[in-house]
N, C-alpha and C. Protein backbone atom coordinates (compact mmCIF):
# COMPACT_ATOMS: atom_id res chain seq x y z
N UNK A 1 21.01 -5.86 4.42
CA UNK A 1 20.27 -5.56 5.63
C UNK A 1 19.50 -6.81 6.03
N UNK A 2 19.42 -7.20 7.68
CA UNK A 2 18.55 -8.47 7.62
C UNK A 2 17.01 -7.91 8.38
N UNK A 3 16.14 -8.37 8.28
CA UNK A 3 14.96 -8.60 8.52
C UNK A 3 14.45 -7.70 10.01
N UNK A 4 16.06 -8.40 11.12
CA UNK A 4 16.03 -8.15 12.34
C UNK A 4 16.01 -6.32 12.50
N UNK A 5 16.25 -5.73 11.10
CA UNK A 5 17.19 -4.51 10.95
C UNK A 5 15.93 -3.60 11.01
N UNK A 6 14.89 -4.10 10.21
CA UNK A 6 13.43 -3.19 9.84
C UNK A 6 12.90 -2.67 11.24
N UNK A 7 12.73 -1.61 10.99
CA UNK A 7 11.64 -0.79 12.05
C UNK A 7 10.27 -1.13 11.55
N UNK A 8 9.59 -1.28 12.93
CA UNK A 8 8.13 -1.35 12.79
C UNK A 8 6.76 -0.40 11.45
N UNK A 9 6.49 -1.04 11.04
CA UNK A 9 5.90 -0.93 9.71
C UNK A 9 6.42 -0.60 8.69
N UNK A 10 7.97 -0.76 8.27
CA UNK A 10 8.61 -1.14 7.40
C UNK A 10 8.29 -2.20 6.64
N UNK A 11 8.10 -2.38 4.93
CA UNK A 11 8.21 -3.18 4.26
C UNK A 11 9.39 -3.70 3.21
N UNK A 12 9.66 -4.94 3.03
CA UNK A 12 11.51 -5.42 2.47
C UNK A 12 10.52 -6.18 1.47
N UNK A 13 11.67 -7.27 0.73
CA UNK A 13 11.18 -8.14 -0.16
C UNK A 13 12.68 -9.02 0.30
N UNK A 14 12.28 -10.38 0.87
CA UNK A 14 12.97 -11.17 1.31
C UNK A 14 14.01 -11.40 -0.14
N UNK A 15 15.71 -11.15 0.51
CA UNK A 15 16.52 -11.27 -0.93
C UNK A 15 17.48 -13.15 -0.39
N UNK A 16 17.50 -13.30 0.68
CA UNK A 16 18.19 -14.68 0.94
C UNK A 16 17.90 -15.14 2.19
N UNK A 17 17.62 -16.12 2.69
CA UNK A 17 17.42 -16.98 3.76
C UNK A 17 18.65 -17.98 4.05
N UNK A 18 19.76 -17.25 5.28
CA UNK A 18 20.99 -17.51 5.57
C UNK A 18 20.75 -19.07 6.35
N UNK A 19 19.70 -19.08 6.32
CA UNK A 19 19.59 -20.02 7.38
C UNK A 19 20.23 -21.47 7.11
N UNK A 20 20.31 -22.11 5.81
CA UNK A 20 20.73 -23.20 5.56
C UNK A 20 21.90 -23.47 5.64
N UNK A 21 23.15 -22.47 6.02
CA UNK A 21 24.26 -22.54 6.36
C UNK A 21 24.77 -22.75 7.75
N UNK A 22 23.15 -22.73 8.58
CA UNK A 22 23.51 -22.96 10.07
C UNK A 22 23.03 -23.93 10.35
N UNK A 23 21.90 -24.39 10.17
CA UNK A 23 20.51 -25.19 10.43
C UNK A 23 19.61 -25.82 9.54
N UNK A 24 19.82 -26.55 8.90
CA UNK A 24 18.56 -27.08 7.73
C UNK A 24 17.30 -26.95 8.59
N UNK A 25 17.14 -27.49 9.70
CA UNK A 25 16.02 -27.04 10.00
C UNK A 25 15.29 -25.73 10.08
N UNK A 26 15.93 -24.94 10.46
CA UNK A 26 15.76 -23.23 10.32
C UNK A 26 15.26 -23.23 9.25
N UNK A 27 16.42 -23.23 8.05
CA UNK A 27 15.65 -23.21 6.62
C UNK A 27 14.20 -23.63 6.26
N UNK A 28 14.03 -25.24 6.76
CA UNK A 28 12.50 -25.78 6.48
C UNK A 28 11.59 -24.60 7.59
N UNK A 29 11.92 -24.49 8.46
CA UNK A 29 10.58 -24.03 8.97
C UNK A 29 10.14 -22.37 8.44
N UNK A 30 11.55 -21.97 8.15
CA UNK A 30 11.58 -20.56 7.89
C UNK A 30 10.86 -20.73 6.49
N UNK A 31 10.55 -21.96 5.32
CA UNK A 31 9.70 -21.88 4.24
C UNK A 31 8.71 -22.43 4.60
N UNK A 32 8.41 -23.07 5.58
CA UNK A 32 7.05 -23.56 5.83
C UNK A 32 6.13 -22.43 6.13
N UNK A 33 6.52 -21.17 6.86
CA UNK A 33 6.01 -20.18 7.28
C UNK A 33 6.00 -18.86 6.08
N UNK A 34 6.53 -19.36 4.90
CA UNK A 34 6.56 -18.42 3.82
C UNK A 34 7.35 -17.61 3.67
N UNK A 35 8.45 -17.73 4.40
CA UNK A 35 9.15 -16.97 4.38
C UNK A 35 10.97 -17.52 3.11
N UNK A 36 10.51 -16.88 2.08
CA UNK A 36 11.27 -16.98 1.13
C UNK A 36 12.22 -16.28 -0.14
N UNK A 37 12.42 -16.86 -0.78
CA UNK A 37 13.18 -15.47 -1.52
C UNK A 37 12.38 -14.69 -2.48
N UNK A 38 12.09 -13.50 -2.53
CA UNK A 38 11.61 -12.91 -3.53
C UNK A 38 9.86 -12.66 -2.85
N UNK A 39 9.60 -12.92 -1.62
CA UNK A 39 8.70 -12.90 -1.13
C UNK A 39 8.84 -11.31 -0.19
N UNK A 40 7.49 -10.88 0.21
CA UNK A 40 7.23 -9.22 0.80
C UNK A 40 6.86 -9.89 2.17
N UNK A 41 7.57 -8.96 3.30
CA UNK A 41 7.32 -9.44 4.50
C UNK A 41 7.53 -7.73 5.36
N UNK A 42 6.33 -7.79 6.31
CA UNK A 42 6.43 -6.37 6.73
C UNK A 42 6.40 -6.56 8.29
N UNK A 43 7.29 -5.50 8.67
CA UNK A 43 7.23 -5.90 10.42
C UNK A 43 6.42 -5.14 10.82
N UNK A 44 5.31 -5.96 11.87
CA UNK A 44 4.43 -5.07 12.28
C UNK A 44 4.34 -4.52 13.70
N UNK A 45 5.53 -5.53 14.47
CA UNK A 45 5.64 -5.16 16.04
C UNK A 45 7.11 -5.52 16.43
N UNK A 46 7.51 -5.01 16.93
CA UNK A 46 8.83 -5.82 17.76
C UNK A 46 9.07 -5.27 18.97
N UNK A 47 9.32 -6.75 19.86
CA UNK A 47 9.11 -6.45 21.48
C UNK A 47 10.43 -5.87 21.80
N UNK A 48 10.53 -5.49 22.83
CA UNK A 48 11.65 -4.78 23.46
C UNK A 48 12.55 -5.53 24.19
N UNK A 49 13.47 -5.16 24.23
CA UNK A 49 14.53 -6.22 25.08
C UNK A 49 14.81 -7.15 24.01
N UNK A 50 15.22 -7.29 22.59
CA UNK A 50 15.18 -8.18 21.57
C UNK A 50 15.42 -9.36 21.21
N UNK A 51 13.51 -8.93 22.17
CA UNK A 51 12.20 -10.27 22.53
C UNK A 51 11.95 -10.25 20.12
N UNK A 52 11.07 -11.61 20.10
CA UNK A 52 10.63 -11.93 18.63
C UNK A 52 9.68 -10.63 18.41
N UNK A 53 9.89 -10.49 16.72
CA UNK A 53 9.22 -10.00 15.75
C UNK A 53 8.17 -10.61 15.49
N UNK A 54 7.14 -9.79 15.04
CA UNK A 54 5.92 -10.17 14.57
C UNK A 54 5.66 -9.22 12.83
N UNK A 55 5.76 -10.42 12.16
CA UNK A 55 5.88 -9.96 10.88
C UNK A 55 4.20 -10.59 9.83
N UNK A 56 4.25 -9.61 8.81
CA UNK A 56 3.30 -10.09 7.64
C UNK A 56 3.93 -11.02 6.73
N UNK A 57 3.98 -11.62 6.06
CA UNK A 57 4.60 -12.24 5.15
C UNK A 57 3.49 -12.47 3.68
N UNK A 58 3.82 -11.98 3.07
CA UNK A 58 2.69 -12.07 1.68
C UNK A 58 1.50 -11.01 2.33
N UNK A 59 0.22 -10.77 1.84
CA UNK A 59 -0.61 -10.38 1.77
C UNK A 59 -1.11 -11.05 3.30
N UNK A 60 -1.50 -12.29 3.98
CA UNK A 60 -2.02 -12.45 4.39
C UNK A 60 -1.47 -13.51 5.86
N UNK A 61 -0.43 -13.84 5.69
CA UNK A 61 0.35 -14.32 6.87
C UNK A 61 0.81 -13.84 7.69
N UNK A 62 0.63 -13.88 9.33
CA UNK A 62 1.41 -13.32 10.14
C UNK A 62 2.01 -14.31 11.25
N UNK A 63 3.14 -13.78 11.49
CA UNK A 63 3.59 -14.92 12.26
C UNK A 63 5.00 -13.89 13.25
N UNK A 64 5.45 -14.93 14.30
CA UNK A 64 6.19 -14.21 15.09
C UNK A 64 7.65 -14.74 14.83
N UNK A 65 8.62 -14.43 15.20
CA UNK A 65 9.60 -15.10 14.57
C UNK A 65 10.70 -14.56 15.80
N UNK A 66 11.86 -14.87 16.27
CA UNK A 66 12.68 -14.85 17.15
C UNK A 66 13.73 -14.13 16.39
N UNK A 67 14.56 -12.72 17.23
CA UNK A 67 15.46 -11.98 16.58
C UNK A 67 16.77 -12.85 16.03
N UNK A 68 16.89 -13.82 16.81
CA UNK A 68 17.91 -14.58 16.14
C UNK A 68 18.11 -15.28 15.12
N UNK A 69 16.43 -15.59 14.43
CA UNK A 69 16.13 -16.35 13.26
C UNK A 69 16.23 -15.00 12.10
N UNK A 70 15.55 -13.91 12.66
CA UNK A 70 15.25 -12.70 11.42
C UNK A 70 16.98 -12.36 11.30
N UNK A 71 18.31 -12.45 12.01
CA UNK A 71 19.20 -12.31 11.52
C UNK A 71 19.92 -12.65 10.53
N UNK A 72 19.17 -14.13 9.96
CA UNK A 72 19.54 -14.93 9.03
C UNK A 72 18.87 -14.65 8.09
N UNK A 73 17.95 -13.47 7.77
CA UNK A 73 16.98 -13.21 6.71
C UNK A 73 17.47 -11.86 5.89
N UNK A 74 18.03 -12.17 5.01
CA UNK A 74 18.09 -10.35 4.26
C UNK A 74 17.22 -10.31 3.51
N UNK A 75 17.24 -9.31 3.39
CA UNK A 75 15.95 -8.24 3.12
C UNK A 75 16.44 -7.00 2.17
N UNK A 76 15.51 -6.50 1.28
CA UNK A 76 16.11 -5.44 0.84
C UNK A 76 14.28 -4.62 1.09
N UNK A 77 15.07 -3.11 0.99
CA UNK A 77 13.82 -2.55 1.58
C UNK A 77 13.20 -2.00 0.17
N UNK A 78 11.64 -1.62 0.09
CA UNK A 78 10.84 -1.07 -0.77
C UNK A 78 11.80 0.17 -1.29
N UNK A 79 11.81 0.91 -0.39
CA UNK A 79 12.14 2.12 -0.49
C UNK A 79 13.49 2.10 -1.65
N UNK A 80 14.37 1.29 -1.54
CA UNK A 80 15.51 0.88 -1.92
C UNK A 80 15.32 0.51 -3.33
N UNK A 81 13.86 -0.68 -3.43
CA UNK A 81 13.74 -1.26 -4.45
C UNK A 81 13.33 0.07 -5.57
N UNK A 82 12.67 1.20 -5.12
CA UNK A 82 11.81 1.92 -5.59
C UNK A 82 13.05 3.16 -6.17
N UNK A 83 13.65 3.26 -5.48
CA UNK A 83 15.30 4.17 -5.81
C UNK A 83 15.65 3.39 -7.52
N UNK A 84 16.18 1.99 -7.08
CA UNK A 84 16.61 1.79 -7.80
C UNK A 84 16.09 1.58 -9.36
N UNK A 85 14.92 1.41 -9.12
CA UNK A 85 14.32 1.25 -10.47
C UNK A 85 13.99 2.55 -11.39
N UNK A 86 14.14 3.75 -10.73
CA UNK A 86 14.50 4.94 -11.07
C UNK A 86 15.21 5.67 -11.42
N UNK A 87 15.95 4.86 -11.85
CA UNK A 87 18.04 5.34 -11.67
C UNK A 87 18.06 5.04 -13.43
């Protein structure tokens, strides 16, 4: 699932950042902004007409990010993580 996929106040735990297969730059900025593997990122708004996301990233980062960048982001969701560790 990528990033772009989460409904509003959904929380994932970032599983790969596709981005370095398109763009090295993507990649750098997409870690400059914390956004990495094994990292919690929660969407807290997304505009309509798919205008950018506005996401949490860690505890205390927020930042906006463009649907075409969050396509390159998978994600696995809490909910998912929380299944599985139950199994």
């Amino acid at each position: 699932m990528t990033l772009s996929e989460l409904r509003a106040g959904e929380t994932a735990i970032v599983e790969q950042v596709n981005g370095e297969q398109y763009d090295a730059a993507l990649a750098c900025r997409l870690t400059a902004m914390g956004i990495s593997a094994n990292r919690s990122v929660k969407v807290l708004r997304k505009a309509i007409l798919g205008g950018p996301l506005h996401i949490q990233v860690g505890a205390t980062t927020e930042v906006a990010i463009r649907r075409r960048e969050a396509n390159h982001i998978l994600v696995r969701t809490v909910e998912t993580l929380e299944a599985f560790c139950q199994d």
